[in-house]
Protein backbone atom coordinates (compact mmCIF):
# COMPACT_ATOMS: atom_id res chain seq x y z
CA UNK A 1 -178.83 -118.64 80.18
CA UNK A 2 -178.42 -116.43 83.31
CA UNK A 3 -175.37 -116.02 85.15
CA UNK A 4 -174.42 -117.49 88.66
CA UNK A 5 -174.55 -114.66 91.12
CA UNK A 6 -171.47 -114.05 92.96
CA UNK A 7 -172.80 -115.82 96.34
CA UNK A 8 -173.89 -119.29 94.22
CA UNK A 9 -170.42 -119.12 92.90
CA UNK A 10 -168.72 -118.58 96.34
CA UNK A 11 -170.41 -121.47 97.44
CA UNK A 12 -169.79 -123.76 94.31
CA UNK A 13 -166.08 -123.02 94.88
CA UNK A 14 -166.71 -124.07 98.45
CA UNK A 15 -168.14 -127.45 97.59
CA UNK A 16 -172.36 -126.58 97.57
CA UNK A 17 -174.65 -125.74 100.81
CA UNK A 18 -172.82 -125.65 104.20
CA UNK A 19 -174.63 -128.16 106.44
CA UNK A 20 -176.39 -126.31 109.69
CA UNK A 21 -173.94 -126.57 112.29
CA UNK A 22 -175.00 -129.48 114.89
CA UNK A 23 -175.84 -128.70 118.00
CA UNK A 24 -174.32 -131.11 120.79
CA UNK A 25 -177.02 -133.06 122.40
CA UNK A 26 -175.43 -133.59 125.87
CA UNK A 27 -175.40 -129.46 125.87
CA UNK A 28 -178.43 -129.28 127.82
CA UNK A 29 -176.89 -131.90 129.93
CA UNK A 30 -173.57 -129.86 130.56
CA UNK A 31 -175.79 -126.71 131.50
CA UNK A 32 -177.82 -128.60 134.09
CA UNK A 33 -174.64 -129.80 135.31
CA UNK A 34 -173.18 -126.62 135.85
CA UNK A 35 -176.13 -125.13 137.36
CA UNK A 36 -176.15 -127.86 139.92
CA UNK A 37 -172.97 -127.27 140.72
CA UNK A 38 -173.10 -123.45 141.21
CA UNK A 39 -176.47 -124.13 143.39
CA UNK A 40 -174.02 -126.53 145.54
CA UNK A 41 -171.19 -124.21 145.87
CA UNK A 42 -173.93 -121.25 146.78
CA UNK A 43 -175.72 -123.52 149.27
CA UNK A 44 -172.57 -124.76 150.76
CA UNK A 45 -171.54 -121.14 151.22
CA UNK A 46 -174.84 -120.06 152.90
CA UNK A 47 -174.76 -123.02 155.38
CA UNK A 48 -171.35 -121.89 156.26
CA UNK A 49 -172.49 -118.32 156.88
CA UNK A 50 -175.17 -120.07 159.04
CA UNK A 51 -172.93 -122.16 160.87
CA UNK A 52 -170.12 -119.33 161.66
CA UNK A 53 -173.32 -116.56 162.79
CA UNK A 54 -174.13 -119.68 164.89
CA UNK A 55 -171.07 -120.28 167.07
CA UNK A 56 -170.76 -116.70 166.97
CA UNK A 57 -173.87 -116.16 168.74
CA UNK A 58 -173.31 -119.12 170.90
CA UNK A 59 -169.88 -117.45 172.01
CA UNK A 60 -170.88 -114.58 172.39
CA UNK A 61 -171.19 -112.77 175.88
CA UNK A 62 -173.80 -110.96 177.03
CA UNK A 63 -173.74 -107.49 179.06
CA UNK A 64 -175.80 -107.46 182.40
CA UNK A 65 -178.53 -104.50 182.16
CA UNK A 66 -177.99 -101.97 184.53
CA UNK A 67 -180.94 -103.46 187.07
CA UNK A 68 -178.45 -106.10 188.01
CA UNK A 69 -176.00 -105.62 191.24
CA UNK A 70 -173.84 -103.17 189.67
CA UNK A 71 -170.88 -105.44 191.59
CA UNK A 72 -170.43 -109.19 190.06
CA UNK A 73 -170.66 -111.82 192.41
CA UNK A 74 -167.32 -113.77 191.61
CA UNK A 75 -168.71 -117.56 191.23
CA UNK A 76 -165.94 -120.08 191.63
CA UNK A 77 -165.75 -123.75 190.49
CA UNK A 78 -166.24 -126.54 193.02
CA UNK A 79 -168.22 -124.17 195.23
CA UNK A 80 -172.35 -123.96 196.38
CA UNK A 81 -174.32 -120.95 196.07
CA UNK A 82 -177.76 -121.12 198.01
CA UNK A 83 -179.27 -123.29 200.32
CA UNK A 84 -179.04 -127.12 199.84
CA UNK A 85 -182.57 -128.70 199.16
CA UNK A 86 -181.48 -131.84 197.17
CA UNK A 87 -179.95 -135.01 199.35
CA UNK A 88 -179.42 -137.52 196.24
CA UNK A 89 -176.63 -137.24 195.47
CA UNK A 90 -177.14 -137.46 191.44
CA UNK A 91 -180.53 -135.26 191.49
CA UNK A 92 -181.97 -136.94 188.24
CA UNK A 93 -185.65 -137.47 189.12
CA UNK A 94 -187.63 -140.90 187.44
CA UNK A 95 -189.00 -138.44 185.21
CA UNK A 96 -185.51 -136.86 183.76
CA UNK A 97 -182.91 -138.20 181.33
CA UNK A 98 -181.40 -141.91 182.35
CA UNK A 99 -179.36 -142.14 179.12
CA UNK A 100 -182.29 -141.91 176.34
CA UNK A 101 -182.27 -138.46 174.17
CA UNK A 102 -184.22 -135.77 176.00
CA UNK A 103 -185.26 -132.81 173.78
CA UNK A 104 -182.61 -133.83 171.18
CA UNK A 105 -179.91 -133.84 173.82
CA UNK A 106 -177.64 -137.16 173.92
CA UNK A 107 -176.13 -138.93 176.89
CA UNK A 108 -172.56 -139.62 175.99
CA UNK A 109 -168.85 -141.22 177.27
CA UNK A 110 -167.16 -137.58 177.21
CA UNK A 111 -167.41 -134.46 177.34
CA UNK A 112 -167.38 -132.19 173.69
CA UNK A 113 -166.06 -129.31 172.30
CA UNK A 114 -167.50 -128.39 169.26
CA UNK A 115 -169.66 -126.10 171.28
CA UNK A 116 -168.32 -125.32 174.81
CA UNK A 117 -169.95 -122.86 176.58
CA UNK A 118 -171.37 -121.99 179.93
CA UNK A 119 -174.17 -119.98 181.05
CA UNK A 120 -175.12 -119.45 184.74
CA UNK A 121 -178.63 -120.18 186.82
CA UNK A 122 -179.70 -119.00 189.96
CA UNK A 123 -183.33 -119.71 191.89
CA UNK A 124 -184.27 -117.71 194.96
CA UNK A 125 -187.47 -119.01 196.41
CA UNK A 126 -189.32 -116.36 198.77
CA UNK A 127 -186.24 -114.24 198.43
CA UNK A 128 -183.60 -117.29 199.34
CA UNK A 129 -181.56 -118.38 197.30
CA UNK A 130 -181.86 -122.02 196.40
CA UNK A 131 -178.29 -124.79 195.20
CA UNK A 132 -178.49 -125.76 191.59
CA UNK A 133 -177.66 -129.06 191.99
CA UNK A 134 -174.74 -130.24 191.13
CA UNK A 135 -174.16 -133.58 189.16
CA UNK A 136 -177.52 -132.93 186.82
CA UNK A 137 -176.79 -134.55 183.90
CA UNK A 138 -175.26 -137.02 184.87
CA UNK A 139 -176.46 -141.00 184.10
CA UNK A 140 -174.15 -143.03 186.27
CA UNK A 141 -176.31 -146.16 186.77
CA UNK A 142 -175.94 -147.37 182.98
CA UNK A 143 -173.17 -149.58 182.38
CA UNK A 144 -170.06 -147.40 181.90
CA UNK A 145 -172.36 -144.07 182.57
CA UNK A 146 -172.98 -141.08 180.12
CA UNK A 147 -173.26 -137.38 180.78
CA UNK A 148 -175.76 -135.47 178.75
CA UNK A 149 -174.38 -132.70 176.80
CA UNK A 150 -176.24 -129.93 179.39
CA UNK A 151 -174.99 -130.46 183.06
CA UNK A 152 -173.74 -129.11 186.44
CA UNK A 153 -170.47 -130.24 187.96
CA UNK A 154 -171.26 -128.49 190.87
CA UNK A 155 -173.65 -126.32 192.84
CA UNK A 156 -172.37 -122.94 192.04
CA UNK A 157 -175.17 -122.92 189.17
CA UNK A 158 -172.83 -123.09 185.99
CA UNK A 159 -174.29 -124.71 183.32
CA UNK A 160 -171.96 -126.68 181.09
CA UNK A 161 -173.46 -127.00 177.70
CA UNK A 162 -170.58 -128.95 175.40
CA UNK A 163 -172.06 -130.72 172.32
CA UNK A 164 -170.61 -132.11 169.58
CA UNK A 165 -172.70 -130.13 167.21
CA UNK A 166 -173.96 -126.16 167.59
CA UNK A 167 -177.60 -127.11 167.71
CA UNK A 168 -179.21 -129.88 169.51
CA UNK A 169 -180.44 -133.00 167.21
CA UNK A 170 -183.81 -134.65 166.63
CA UNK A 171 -186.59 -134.41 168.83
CA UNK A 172 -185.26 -130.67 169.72
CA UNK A 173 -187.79 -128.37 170.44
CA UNK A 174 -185.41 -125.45 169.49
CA UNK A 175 -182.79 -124.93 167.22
CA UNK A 176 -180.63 -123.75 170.16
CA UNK A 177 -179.65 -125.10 173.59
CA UNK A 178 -182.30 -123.92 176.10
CA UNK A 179 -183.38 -123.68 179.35
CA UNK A 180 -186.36 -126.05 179.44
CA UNK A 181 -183.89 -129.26 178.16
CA UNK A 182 -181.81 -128.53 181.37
CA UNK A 183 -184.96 -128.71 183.32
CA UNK A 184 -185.92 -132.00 181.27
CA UNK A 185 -183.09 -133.54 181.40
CA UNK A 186 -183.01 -133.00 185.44
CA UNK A 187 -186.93 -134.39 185.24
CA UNK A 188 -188.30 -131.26 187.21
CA UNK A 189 -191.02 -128.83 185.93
CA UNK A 190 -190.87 -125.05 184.74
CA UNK A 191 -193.58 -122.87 183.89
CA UNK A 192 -194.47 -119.56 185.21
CA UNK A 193 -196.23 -120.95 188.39
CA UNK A 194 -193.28 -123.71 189.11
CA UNK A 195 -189.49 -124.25 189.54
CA UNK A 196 -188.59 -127.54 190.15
CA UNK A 197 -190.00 -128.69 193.45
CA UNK A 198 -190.71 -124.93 194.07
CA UNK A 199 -194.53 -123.01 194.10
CA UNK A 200 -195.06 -119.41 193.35
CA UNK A 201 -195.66 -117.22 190.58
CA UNK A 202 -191.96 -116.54 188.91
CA UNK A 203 -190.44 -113.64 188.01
CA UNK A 204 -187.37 -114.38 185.43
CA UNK A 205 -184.78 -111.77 184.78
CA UNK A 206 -182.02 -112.70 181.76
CA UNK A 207 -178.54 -110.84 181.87
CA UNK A 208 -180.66 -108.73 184.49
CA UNK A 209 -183.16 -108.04 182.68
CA UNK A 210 -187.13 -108.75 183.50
CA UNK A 211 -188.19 -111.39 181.01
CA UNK A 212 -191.55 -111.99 180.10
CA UNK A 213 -191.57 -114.53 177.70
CA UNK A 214 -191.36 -118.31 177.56
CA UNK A 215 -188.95 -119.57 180.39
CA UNK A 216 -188.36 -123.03 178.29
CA UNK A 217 -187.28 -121.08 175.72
CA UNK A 218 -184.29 -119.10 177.22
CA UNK A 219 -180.91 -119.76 175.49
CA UNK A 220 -178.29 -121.09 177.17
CA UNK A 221 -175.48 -118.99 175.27
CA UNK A 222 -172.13 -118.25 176.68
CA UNK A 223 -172.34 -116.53 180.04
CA UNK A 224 -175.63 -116.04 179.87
CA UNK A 225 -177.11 -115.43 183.65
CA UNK A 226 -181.00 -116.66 184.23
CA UNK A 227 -182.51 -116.09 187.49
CA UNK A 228 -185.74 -117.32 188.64
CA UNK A 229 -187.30 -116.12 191.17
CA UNK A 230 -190.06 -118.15 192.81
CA UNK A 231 -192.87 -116.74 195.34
CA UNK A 232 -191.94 -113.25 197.28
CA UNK A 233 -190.55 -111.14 198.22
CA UNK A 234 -188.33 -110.82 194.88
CA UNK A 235 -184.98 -109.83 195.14
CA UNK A 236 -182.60 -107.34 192.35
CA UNK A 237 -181.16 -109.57 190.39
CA UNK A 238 -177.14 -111.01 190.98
CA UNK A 239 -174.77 -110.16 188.81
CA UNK A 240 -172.68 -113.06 188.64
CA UNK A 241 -169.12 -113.38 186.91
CA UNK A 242 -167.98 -116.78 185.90
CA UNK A 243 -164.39 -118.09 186.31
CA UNK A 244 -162.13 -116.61 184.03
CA UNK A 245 -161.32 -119.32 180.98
CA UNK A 246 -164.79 -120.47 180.81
């Protein structure tokens, strides 16, 4: 009769066969779990990243080219740049914003800060310079009134943009605040042949620069400066410094 080898005898003395360890059957569970959460962490970190380079684009200020007026025109609050061409006194046309959404822009009961910036417009027609009118934005006939989040106080062509988010919401043709909303919201055209009530081929210049591309499309970032210029002759472009604070 053969011997036990030395391994059958190890495992005699520990009671027979080891059973095959068992294997958890909510592991696969706990893994998915974790990945989930790591994917969660990851995405929250890149919408953050998103977010911040937002506002920090938003915020940040442009510097004129050297084609603009090499001296800034000091704009003040409460005062009118250009000739007055608008008698209502709230300059909201049938056709503009009267408290519904325009371009994912709200109407609301006050004023926001989550993004408070202020960029600057200025339309010459013929080689005048034309009032931005002041009060655009503003829906005072609806019980209570609202004030959409782009708006003039005034008529020294600051451009209040203060949301309560860094991007406009639904129905937003951009992921940014831009020109053609202002425009929208004030019911007036712009294209390249038209400025409001005004007829011409346009010339646009951004932060004195020529600009060829689409007007709608121009950002409305901090201090930005946009001037159209309808008809001829043209003009050099201002370069316009807003109030200090804003």
């Amino acid at each position: 009769m053969s011997q036990p080898s030395r391994a059958e005898r190890r495992r005699r003395q520990r009671g027979g066969e080891a059973p095959p360890p068992r294997r958890d059957p909510m592991r696969a569970v706990y893994i998915g779990i974790g990945i989930a959460l790591v994917a969660v962490v990851l995405g929250f970190l890149a919408f953050n990243w998103w977010q911040n380079r937002t506002v920090q684009q938003a915020y940040a200020t442009p510097t004129p080219a050297p084609t603009a007026t090499s001296k800034p025109i000091q704009v003040s609050n409460g005062e009118s740049l250009g000739a007055k061409w608008v008698k209502a006194k709230y300059p909201l046309t049938p056709q503009g914003g009267h408290g519904q959404p325009v371009d994912g822009v709200s109407c609301g009961e006050m004023e926001y800060s989550t993004l408070h910036i202020h960029s600057h417009l200025a339309i010459f027609y013929n080689g005048k310079q034309m009032q931005v009118p002041q009060f655009i934005g503003f829906a005072p006939n609806l019980a209570g009134g609202c004030l959409y989040w782009i708006h003039t106080h005034d008529a020294s062509g600051i451009v209040h943009i203060e949301a309560p988010d860094i991007a406009p919401g639904q129905g937003s043709p951009y992921k940014y605040f831009a020109l053609g909303m202002l425009f929208d919201i004030w019911g007036q055209p712009l294209n390249n042949d038209t400025v409001a009530t005004f007829k011409g081929p346009v010339t646009a210049y951004v932060n004195g620069m020529k600009y060829d591309g689409d007007l709608r499309a121009i950002p409305m970032s901090a201090h930005q400066q946009i001037v159209l210029e309808v008809g001829t002759p043209t003009v050099p472009p201002p370069n316009y410094a807003l109030p200090e604070g804003l």
